[in-house]
N, C-alpha and C. Protein backbone atom coordinates (compact mmCIF):
# COMPACT_ATOMS: atom_id res chain seq x y z
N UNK A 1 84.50 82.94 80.42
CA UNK A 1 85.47 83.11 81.49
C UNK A 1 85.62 81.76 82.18
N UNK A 2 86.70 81.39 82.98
CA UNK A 2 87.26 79.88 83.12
C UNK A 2 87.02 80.59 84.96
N UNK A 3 87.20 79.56 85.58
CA UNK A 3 87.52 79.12 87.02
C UNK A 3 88.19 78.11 87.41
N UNK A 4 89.33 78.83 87.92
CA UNK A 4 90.02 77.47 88.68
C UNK A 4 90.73 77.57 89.58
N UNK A 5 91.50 76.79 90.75
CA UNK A 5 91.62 76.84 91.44
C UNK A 5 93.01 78.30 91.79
N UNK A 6 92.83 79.16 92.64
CA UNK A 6 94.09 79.88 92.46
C UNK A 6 94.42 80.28 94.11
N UNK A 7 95.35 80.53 94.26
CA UNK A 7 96.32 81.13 95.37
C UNK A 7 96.16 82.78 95.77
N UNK A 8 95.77 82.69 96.48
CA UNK A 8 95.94 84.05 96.99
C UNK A 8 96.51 84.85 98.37
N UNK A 9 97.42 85.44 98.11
CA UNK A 9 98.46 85.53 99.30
C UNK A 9 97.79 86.18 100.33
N UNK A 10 97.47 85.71 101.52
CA UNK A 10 96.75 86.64 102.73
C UNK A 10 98.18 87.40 103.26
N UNK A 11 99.00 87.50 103.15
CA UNK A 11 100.39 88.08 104.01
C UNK A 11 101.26 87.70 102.96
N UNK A 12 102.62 88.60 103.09
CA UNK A 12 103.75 88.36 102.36
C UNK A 12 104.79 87.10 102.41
N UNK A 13 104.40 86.39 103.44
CA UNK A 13 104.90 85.16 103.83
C UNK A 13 104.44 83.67 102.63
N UNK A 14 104.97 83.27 101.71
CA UNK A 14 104.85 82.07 101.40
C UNK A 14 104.44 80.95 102.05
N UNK A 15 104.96 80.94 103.64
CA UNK A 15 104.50 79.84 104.71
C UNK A 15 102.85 79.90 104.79
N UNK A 16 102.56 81.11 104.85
CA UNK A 16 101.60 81.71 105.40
C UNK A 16 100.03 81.99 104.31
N UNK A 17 100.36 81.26 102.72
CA UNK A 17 99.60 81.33 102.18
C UNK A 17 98.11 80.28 102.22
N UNK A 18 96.90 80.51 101.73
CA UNK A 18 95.91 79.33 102.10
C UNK A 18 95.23 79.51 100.71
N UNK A 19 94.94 78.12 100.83
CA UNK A 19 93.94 78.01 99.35
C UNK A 19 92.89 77.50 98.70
N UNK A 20 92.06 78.86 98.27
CA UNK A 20 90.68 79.19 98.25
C UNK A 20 89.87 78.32 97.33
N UNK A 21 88.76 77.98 97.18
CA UNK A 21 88.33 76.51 96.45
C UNK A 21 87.78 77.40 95.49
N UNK A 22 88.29 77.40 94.08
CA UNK A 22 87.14 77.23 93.54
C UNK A 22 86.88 79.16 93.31
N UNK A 23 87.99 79.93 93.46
CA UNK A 23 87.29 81.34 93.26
C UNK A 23 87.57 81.78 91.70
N UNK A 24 86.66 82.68 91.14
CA UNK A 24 86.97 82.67 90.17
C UNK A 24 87.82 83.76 89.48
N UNK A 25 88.92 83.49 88.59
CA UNK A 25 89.89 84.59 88.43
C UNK A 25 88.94 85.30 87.65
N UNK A 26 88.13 85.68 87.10
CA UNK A 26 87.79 86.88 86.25
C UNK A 26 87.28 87.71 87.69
N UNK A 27 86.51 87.15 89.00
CA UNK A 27 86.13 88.21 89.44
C UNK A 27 87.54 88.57 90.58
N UNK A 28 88.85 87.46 90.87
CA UNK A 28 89.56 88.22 91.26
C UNK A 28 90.19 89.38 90.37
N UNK A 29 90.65 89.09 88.74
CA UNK A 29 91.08 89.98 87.78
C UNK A 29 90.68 91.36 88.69
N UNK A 30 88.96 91.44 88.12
CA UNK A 30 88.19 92.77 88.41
C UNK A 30 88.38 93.57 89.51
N UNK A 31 88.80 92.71 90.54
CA UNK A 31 88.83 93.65 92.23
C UNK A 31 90.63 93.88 91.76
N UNK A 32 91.60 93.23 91.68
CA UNK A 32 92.58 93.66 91.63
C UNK A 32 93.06 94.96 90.49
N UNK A 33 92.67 94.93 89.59
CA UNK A 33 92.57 96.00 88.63
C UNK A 33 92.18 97.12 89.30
N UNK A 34 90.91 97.05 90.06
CA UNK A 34 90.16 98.40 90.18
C UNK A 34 90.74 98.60 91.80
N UNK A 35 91.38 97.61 92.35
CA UNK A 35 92.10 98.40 93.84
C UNK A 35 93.53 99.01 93.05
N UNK A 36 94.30 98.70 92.13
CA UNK A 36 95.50 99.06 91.44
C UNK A 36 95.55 100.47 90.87
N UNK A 37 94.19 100.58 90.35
CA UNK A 37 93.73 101.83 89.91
C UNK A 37 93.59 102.78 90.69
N UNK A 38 92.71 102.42 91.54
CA UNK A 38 92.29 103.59 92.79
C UNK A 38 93.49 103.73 93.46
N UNK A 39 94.42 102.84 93.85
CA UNK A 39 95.51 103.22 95.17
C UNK A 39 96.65 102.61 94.25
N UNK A 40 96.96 102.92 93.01
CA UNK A 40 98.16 102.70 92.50
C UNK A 40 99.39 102.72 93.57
N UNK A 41 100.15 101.54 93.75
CA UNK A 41 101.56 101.12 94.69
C UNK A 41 102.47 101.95 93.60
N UNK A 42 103.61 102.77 94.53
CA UNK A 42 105.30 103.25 94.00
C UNK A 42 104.73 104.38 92.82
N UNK A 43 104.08 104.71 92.95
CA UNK A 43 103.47 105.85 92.25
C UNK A 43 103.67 107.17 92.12
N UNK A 44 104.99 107.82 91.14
CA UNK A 44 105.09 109.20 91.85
C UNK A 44 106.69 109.05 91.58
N UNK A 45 107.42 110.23 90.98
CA UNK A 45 108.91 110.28 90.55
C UNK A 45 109.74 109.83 91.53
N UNK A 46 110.89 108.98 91.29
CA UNK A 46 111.87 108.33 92.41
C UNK A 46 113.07 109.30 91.85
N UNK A 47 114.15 110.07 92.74
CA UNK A 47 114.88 110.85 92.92
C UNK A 47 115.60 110.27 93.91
N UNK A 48 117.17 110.11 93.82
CA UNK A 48 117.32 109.94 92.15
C UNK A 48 116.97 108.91 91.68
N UNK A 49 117.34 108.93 90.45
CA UNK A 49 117.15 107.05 89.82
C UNK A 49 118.70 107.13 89.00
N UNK A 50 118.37 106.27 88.56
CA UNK A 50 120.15 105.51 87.90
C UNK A 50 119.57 105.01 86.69
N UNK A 51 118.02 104.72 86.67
CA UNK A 51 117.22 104.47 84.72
C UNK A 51 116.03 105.40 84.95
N UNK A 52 115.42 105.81 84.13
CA UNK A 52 114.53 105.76 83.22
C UNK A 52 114.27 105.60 81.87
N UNK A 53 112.72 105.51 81.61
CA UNK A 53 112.00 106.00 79.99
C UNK A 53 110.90 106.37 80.37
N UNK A 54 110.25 107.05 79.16
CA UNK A 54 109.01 107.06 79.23
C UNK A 54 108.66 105.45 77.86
N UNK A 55 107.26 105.57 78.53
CA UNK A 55 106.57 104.87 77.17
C UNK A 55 105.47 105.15 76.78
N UNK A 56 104.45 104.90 75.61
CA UNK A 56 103.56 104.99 75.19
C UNK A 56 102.37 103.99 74.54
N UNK A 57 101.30 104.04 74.69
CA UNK A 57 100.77 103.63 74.23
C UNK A 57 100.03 103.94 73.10
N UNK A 58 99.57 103.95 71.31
CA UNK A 58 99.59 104.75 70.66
C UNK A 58 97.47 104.70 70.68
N UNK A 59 97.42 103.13 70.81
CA UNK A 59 96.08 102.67 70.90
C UNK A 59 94.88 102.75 71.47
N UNK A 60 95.81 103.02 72.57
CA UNK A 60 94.76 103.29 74.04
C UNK A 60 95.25 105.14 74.92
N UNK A 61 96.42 105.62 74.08
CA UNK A 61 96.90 106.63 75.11
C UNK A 61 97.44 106.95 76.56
N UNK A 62 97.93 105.80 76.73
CA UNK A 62 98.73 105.20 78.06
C UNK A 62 99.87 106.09 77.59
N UNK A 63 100.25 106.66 78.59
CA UNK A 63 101.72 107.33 78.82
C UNK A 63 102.31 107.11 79.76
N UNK A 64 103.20 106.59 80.06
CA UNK A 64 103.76 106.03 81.31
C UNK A 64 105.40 106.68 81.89
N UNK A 65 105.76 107.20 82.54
CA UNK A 65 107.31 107.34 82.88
C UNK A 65 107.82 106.39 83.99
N UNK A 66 108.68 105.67 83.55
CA UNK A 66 109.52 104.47 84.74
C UNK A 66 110.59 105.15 85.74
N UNK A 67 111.10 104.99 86.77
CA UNK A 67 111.97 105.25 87.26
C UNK A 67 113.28 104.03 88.25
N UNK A 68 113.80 103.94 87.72
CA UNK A 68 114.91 102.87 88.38
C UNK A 68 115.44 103.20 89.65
N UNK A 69 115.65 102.64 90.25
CA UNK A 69 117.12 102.82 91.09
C UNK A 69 117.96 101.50 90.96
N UNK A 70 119.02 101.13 90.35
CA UNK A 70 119.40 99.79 90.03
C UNK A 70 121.11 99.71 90.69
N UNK A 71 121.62 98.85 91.74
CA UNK A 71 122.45 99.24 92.42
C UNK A 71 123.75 98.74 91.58
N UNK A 72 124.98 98.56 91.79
CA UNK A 72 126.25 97.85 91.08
C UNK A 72 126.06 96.50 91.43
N UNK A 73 125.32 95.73 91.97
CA UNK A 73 125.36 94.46 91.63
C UNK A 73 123.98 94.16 90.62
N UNK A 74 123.41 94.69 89.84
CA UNK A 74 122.63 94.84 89.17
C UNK A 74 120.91 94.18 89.97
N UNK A 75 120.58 94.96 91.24
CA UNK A 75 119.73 94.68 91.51
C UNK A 75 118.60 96.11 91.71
N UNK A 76 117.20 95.93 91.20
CA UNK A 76 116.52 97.07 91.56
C UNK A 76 116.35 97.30 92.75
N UNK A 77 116.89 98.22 93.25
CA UNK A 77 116.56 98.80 94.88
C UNK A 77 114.93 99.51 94.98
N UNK A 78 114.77 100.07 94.04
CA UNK A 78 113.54 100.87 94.03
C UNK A 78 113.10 100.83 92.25
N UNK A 79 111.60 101.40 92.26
CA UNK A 79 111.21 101.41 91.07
C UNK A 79 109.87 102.43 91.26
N UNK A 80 109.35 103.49 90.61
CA UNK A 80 108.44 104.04 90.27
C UNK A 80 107.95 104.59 89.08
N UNK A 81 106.06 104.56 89.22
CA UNK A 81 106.19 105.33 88.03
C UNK A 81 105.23 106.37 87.87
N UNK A 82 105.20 106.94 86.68
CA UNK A 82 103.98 108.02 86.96
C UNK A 82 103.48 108.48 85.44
N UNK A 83 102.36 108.54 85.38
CA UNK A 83 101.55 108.62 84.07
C UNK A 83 100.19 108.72 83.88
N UNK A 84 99.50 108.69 82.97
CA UNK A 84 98.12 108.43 82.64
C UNK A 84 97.76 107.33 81.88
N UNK A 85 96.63 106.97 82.17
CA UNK A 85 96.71 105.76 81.30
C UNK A 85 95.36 105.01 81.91
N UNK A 86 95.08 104.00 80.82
CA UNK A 86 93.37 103.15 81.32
C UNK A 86 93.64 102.48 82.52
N UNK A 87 92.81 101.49 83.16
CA UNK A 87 93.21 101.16 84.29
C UNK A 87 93.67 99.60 84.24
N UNK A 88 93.68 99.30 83.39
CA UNK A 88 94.58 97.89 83.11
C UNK A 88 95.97 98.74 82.89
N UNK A 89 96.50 99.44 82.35
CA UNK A 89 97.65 100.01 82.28
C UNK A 89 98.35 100.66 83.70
N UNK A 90 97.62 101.47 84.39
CA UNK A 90 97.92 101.81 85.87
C UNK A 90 98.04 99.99 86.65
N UNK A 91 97.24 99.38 86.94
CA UNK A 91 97.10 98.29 87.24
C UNK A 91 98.57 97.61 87.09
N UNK A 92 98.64 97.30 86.16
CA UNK A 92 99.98 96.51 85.84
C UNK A 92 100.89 97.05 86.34
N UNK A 93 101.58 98.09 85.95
CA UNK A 93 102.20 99.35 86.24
C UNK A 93 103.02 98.68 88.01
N UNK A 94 101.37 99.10 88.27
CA UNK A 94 101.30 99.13 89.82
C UNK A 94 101.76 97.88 90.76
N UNK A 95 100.99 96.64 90.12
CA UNK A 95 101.27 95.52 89.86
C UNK A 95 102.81 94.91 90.07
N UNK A 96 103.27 95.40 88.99
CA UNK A 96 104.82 95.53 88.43
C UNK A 96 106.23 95.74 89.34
N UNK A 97 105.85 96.80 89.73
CA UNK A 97 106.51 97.65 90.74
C UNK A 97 106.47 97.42 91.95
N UNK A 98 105.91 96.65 92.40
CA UNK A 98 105.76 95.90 93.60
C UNK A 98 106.48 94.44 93.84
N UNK A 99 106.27 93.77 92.13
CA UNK A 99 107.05 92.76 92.37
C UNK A 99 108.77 92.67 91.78
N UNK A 100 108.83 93.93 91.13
CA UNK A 100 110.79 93.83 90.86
C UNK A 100 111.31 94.24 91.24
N UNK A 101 111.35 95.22 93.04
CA UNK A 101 111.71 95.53 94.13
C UNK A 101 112.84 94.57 94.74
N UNK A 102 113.88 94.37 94.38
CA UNK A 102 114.99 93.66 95.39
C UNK A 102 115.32 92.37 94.24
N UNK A 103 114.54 92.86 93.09
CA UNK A 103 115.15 91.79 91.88
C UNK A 103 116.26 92.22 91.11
N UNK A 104 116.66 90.86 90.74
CA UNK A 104 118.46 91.82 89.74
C UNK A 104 117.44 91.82 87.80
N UNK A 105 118.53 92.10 87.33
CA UNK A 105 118.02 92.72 85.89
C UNK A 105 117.77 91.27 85.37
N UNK A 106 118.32 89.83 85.56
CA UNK A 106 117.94 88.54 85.04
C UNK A 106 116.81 88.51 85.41
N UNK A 107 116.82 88.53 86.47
CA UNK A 107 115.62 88.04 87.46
C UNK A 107 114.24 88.74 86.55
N UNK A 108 114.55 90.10 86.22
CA UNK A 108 113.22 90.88 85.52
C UNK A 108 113.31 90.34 84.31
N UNK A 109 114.09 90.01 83.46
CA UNK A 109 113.89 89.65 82.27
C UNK A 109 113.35 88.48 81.79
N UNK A 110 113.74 87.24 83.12
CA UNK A 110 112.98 86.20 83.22
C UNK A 110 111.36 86.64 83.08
N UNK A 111 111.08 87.91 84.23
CA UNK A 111 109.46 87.81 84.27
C UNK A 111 109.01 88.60 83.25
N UNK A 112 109.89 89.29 82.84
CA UNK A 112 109.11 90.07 81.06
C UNK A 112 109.08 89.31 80.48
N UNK A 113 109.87 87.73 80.41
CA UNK A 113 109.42 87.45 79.06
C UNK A 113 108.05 86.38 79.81
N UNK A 114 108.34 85.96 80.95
CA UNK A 114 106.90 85.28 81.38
C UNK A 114 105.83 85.85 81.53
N UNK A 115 106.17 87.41 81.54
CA UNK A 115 104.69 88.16 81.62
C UNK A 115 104.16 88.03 80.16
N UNK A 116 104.82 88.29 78.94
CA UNK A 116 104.45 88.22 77.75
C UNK A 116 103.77 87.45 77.35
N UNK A 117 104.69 85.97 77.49
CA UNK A 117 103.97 84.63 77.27
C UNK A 117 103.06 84.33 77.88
N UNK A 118 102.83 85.09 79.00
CA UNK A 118 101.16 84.95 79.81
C UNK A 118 100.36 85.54 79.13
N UNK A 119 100.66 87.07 78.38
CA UNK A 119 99.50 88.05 77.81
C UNK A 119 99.08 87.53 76.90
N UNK A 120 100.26 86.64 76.04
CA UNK A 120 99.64 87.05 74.69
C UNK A 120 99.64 85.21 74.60
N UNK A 121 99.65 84.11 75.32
CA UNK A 121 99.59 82.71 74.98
C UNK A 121 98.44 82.21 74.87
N UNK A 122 97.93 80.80 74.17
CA UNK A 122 96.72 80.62 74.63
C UNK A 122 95.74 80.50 75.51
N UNK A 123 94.29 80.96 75.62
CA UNK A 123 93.68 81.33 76.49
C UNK A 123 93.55 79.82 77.33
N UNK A 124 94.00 78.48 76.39
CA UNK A 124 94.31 77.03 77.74
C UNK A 124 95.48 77.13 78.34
N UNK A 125 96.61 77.92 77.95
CA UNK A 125 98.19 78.00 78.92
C UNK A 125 98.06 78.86 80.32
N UNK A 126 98.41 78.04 81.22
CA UNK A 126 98.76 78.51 82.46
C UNK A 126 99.79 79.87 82.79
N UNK A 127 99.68 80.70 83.51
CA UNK A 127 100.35 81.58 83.87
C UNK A 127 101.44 80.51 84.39
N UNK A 128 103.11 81.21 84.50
CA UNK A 128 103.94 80.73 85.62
C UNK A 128 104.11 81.15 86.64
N UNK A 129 103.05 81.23 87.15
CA UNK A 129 102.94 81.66 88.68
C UNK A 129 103.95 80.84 89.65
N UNK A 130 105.14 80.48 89.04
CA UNK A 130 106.12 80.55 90.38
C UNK A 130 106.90 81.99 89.65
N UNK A 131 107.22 81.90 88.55
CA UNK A 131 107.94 83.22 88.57
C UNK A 131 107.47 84.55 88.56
N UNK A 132 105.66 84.44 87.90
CA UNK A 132 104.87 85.83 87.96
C UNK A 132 104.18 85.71 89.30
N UNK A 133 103.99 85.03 90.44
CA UNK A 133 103.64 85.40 91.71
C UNK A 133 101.99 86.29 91.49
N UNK A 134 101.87 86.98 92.41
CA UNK A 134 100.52 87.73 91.93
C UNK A 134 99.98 88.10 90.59
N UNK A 135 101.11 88.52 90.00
CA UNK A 135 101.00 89.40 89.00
C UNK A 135 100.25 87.75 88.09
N UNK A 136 99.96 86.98 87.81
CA UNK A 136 99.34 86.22 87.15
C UNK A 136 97.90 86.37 86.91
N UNK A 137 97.51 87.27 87.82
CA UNK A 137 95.96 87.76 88.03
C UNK A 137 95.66 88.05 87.02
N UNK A 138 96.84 88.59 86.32
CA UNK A 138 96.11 89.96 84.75
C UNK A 138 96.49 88.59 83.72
N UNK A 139 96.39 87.31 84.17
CA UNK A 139 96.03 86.52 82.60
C UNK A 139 94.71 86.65 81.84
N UNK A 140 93.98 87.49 82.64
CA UNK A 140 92.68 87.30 82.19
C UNK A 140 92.46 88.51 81.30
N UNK A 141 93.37 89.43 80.91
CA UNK A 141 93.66 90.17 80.02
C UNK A 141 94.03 89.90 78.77
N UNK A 142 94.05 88.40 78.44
CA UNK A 142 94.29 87.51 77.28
C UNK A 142 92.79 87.62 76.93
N UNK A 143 91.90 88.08 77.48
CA UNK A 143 90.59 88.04 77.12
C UNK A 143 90.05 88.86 76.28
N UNK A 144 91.18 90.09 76.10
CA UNK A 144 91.08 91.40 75.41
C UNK A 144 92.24 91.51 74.90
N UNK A 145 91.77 91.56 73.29
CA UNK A 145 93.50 91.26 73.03
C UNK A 145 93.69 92.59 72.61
N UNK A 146 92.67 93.77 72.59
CA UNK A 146 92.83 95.15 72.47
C UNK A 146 93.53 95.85 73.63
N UNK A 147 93.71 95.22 74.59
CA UNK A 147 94.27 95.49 76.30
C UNK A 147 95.61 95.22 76.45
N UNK A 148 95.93 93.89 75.28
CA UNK A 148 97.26 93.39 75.95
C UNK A 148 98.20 94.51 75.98
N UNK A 149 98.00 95.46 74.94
CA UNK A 149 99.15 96.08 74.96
C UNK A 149 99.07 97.37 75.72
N UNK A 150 98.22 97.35 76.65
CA UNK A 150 98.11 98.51 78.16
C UNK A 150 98.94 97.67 78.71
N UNK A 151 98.88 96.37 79.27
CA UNK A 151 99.31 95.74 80.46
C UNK A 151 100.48 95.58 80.18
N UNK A 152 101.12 95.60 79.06
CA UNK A 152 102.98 95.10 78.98
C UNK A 152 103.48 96.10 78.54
N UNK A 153 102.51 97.53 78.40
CA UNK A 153 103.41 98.60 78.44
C UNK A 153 104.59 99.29 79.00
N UNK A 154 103.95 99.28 80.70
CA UNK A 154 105.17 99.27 81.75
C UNK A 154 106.28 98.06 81.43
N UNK A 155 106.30 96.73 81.02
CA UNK A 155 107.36 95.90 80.89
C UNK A 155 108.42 96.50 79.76
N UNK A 156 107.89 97.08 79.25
CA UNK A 156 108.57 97.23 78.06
C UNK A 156 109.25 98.49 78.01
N UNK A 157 108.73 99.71 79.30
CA UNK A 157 109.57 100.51 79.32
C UNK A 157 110.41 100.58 80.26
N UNK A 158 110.23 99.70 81.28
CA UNK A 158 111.53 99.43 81.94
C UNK A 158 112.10 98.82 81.52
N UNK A 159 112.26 97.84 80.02
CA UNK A 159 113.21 97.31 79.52
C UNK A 159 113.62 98.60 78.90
N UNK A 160 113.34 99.45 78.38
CA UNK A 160 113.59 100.36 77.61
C UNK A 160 114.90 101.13 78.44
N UNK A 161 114.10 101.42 79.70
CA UNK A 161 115.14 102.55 80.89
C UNK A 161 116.39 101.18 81.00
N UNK A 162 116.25 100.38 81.25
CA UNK A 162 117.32 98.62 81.66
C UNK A 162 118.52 99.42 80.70
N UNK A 163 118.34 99.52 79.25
CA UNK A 163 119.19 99.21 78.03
C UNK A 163 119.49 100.46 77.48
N UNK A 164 119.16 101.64 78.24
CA UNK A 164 119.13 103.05 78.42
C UNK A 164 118.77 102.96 76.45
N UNK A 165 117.47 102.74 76.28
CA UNK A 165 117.39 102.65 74.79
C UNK A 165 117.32 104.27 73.93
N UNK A 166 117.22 105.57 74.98
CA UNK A 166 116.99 106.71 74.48
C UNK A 166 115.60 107.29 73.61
N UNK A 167 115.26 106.09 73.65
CA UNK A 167 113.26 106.72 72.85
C UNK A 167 112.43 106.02 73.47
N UNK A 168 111.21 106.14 73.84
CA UNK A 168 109.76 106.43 74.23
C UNK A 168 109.70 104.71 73.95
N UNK A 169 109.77 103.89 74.97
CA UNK A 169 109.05 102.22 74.45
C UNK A 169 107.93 102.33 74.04
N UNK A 170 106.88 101.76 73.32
CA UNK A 170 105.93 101.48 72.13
C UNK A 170 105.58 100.24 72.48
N UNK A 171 104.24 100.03 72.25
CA UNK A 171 103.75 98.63 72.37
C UNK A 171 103.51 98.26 71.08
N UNK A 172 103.85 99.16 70.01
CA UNK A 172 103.80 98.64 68.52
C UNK A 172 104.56 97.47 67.76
């Protein structure tokens, strides 16, 4: 496991961030996972919505359902979801949904494909933590490459609900 220097937001304010010497992301990974798990954020059917999917995981048994609310200028107003699943999969999920709140559909597609290239790049490539923001925490899920495909499950089925694809997204 690596250590290096990382950011961690005390408040939602950018002005307002400070930075910690020296902590190490595997043991932030661990606390953020297991608070994501226990108190999963946007959790729970959104009524109405304007997208969904479900998705699946075939490996691990992650089942996930997305819910949109996406307005006519193509921005997500809301997002939830609800499922079962390991806790890197809730995690992300949870994760997720917190940060594509008031984003348009570019804006998410930018961070699906930067979330990807975070999961699955080499374990020396940097997250882009200007465009993945918190969510960079779960690079350390490159550590398990049996995991990656819990954590980009949710990405992949809100691309799924995005493109109204009509079947179950797959991390296959």
């Amino acid at each position: 496991m690596f250590s290096q220097t990382i950011y961690v937001y005390l408040c939602s304010s950018v002005a307002k961030r400070e930075k910690l010497e020296m902590f190490s992301l595997g043991d932030l990974y661990k606390q953020v996972i297991i608070d994501h798990t226990k108190a999963p954020r946007n959790f729970g059917k959104l009524e109405p919505c304007s997208h969904d999917a479900e998705g699946f995981n075939p490996l691990c048994g992650d089942q996930l359902h997305v819910y949109l609310q996406i307005n006519d200028d193509n921005i997500i107003e809301d997002v939830k979801f609800e499922g079962q699943g390991c806790s890197i999969s809730t995690a992300s999920a949870s994760l997720m949904t917190e940060n594509l709140k008031g984003k348009s559909i570019d804006e998410f597609q930018h961070m699906f494909d930067a979330f990807h290239d975070m999961a699955t790049a080499d374990m020396s490539d940097e997250p882009d933590e200007e465009v993945l923001g918190k969510l960079a925490v779960l690079a350390g899920v490159k550590e398990f490459p049996s995991r990656i495909k819990c954590a980009t499950l949710c990405w992949h089925t809100v691309k799924s609900a995005i493109e109204d694809a009509g079947e179950p997204a797959r991390t296959e």
